[in-house]
N, C-alpha and C. Protein backbone atom coordinates (compact mmCIF):
# COMPACT_ATOMS: atom_id res chain seq x y z
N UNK A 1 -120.29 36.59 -49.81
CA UNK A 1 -119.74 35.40 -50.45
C UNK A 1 -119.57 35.68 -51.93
N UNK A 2 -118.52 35.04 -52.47
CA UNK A 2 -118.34 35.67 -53.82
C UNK A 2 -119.01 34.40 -54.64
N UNK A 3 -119.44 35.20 -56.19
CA UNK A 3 -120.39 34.60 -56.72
C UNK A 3 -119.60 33.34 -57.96
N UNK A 4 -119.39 32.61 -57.86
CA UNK A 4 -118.61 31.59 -58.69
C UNK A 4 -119.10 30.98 -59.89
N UNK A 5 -118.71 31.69 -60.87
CA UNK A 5 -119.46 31.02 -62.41
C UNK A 5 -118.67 30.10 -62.79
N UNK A 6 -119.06 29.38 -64.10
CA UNK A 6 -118.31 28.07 -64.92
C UNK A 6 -118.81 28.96 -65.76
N UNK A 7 -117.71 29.69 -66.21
CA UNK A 7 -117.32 30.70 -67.63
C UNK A 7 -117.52 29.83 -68.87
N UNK A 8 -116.81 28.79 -69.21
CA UNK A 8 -117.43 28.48 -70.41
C UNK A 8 -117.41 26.53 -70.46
N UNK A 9 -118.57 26.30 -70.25
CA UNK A 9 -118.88 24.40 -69.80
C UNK A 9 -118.38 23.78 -71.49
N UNK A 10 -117.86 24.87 -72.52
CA UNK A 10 -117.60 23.63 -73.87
C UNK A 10 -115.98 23.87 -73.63
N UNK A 11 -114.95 23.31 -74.67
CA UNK A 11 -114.03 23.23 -74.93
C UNK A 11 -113.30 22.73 -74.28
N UNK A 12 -113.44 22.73 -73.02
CA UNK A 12 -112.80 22.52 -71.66
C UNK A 12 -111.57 21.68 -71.72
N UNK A 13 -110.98 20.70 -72.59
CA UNK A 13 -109.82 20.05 -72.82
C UNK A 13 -109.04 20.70 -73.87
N UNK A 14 -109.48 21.75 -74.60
CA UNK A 14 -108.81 22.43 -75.25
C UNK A 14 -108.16 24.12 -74.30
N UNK A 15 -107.18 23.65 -73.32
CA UNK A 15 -106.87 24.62 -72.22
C UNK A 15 -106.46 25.66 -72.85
N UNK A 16 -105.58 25.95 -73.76
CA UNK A 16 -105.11 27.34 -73.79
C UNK A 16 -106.22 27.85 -75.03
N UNK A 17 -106.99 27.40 -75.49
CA UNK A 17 -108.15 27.81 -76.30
C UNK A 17 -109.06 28.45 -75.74
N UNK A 18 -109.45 27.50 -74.50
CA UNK A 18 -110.68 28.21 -73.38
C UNK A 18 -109.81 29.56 -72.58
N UNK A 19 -108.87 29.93 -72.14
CA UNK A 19 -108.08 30.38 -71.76
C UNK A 19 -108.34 31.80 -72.53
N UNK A 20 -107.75 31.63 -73.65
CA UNK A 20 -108.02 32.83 -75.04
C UNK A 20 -109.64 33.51 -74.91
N UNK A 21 -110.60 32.61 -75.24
CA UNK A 21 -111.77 32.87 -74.69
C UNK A 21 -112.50 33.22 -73.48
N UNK A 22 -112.17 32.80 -72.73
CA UNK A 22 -112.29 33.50 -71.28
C UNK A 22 -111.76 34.83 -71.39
N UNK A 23 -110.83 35.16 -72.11
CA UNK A 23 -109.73 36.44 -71.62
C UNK A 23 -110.46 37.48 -73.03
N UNK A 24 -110.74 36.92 -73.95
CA UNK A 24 -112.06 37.78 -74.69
C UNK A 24 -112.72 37.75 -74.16
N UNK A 25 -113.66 37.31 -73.68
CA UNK A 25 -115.08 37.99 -72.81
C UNK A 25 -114.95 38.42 -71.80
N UNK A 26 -113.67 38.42 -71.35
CA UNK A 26 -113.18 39.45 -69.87
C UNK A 26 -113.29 40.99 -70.70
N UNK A 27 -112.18 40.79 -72.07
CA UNK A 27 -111.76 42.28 -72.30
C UNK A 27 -113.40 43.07 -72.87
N UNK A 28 -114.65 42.34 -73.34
CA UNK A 28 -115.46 42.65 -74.62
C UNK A 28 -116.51 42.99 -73.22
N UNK A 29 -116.31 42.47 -71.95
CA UNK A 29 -116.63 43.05 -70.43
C UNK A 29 -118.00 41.88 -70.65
N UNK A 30 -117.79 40.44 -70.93
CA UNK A 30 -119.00 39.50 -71.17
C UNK A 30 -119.06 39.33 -69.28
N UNK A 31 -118.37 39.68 -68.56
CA UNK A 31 -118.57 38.63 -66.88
C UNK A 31 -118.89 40.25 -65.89
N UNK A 32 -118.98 41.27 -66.44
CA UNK A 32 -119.00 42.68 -65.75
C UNK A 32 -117.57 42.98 -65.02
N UNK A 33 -117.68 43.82 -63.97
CA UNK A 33 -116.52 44.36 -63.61
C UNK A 33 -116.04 43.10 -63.14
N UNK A 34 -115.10 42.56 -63.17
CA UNK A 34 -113.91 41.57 -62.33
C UNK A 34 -112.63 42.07 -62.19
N UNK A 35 -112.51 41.92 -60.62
CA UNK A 35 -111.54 42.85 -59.91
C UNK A 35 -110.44 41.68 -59.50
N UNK A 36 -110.78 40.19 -59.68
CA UNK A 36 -110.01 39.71 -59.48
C UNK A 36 -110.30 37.91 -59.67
N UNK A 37 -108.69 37.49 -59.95
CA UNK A 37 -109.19 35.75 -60.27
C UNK A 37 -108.60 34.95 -59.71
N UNK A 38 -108.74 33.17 -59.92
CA UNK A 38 -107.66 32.49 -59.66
C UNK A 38 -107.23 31.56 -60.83
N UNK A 39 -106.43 30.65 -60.81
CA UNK A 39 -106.23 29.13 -61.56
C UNK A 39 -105.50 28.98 -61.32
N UNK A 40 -105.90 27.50 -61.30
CA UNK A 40 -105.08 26.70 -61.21
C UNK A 40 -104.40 25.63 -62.53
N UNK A 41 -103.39 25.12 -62.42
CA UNK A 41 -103.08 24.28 -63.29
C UNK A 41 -102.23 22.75 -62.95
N UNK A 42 -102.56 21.91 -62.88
CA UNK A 42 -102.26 20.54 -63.01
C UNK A 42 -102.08 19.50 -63.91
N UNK A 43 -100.85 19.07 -64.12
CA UNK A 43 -100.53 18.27 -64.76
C UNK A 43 -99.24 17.08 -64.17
N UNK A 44 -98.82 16.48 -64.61
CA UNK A 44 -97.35 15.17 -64.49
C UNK A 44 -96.26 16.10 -63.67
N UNK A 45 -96.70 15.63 -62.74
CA UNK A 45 -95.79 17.05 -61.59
C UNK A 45 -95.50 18.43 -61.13
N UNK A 46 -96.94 18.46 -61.79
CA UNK A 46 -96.67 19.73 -61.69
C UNK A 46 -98.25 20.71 -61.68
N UNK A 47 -98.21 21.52 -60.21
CA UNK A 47 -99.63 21.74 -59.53
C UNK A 47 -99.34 23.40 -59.12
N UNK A 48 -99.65 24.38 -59.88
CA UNK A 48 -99.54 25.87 -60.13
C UNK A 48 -101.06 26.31 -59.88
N UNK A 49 -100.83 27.28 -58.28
CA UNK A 49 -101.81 28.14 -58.26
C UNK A 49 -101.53 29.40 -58.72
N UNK A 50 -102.33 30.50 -59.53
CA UNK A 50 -102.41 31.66 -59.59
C UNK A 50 -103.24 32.54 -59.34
N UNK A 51 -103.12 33.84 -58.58
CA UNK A 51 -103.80 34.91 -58.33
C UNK A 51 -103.64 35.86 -58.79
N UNK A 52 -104.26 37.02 -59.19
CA UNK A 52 -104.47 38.33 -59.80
C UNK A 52 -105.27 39.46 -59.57
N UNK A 53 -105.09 40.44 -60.23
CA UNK A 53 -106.56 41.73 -60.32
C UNK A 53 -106.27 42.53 -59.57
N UNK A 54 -106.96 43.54 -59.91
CA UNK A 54 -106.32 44.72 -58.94
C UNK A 54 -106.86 44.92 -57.84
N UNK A 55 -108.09 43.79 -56.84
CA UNK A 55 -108.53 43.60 -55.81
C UNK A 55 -107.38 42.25 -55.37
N UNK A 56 -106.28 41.88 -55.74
CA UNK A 56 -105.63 40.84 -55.47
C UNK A 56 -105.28 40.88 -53.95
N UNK A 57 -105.62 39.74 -53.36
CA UNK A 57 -104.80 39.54 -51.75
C UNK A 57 -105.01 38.29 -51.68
N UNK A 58 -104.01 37.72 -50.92
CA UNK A 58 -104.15 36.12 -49.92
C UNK A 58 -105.15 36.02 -49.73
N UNK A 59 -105.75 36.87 -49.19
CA UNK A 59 -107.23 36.14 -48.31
C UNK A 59 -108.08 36.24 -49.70
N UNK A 60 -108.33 37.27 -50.59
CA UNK A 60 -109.46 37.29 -51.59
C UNK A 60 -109.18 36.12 -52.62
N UNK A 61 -107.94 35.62 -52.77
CA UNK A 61 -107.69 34.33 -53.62
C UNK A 61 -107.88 33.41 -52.64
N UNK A 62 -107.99 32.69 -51.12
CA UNK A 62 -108.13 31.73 -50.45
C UNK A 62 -109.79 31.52 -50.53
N UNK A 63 -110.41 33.17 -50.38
CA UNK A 63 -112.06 33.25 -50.64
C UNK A 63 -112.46 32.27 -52.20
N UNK A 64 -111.63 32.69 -52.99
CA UNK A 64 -112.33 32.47 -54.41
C UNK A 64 -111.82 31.14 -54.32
N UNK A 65 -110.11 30.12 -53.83
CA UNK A 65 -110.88 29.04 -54.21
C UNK A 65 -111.59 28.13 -53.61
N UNK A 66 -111.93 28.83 -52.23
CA UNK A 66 -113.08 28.51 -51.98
C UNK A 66 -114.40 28.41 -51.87
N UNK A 67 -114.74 29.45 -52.64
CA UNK A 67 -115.55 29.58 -53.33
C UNK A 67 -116.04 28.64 -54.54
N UNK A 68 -115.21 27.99 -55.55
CA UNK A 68 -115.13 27.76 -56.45
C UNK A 68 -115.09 26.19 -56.00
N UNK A 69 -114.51 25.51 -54.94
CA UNK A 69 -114.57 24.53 -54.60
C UNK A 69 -116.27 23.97 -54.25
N UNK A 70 -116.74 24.88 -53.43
CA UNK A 70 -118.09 25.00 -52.67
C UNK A 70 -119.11 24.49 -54.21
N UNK A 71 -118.59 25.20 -54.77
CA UNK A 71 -119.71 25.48 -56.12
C UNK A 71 -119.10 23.84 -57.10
N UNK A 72 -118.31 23.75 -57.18
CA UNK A 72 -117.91 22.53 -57.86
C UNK A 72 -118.82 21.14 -57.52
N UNK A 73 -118.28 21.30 -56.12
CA UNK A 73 -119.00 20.40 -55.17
C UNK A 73 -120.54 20.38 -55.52
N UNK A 74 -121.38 21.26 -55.50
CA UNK A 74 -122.71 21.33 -56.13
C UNK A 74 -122.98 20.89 -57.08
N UNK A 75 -121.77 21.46 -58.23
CA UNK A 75 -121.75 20.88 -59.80
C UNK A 75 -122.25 19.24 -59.81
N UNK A 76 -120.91 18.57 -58.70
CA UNK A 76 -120.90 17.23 -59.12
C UNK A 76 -122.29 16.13 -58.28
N UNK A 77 -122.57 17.06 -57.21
CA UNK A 77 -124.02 16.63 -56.48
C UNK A 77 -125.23 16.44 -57.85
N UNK A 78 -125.04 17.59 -57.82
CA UNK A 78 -126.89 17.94 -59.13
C UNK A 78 -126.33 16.96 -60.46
N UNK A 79 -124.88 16.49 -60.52
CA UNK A 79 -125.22 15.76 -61.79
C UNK A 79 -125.22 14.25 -61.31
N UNK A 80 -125.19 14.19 -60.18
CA UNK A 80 -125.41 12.54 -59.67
C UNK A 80 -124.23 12.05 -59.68
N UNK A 81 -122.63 12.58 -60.00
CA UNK A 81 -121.94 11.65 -60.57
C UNK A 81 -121.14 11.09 -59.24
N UNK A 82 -120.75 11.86 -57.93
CA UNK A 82 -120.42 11.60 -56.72
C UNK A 82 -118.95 11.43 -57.81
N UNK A 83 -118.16 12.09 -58.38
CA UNK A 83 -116.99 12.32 -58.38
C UNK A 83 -116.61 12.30 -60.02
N UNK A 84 -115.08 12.62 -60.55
CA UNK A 84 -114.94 12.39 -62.25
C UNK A 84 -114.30 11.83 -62.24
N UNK A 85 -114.93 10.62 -63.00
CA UNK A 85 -114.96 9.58 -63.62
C UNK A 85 -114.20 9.83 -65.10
N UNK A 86 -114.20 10.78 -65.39
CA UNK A 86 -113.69 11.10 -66.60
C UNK A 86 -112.02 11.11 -67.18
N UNK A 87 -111.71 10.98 -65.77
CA UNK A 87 -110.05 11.39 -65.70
C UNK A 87 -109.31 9.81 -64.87
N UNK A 88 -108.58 9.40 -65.72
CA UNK A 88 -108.13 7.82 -65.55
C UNK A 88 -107.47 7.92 -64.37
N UNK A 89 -106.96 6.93 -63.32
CA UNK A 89 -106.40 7.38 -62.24
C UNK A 89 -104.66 7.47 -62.36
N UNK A 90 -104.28 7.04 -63.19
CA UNK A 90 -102.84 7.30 -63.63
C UNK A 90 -102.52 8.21 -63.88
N UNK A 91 -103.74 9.34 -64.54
CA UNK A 91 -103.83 11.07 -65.20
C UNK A 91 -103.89 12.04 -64.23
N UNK A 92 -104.75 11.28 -63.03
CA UNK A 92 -105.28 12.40 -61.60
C UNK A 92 -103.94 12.88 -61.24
N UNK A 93 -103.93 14.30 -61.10
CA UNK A 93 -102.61 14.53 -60.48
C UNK A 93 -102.72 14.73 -58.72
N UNK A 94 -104.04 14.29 -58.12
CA UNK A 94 -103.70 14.27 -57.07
C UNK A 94 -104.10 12.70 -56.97
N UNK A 95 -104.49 12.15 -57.96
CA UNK A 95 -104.70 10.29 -57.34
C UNK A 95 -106.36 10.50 -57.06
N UNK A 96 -106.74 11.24 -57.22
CA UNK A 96 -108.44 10.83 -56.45
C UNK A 96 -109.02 11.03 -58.05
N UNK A 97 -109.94 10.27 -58.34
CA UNK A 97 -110.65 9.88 -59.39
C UNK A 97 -111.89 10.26 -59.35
């Protein structure tokens, strides 16, 4: 099972900032070897998955975001919140709040 971190829990609404940073501590080797990633991006119509790395395949990006789902899901258990609340429902780009 692949191991799913939350690379960096500050900035997080500042996207192409965290983005920059993530991609420095990839190159300065802060996460060890990574052979491969995903993201996603959502916004006002518009819902972009991406895959990469030189371990890249269908199945190793279907693994990771499920992986990453699994682990989210934990995130929002251990903080009690049973869902985010943070994001207005007019903003959700899939409608679930």
């Amino acid at each position: 099972m692949s191991n799913v971190t939350v690379l960096h829990p500050t900035n997080t609404r500042d996207i192409p900032s965290t983005l920059r940073t993530i991609a420095d501590g990839l190159e300065e080797g802060d996460y060890g070897d990574i052979t491969a990633g995903v993201l996603t991006l959502a916004g006002k119509g518009i819902f972009e998955n991406f895959a990469f790395g030189k371990d890249y395949s269908i199945q190793t990006a279907a693994a990771l975001y499920l992986a990453s789902a699994n682990r989210m899901s934990d995130h929002v258990r251990a903080a009690g919140t049973g869902g985010r609340s943070d994001i207005p429902d007019d903003e959700d780009p899939d409608g679930v709040a």
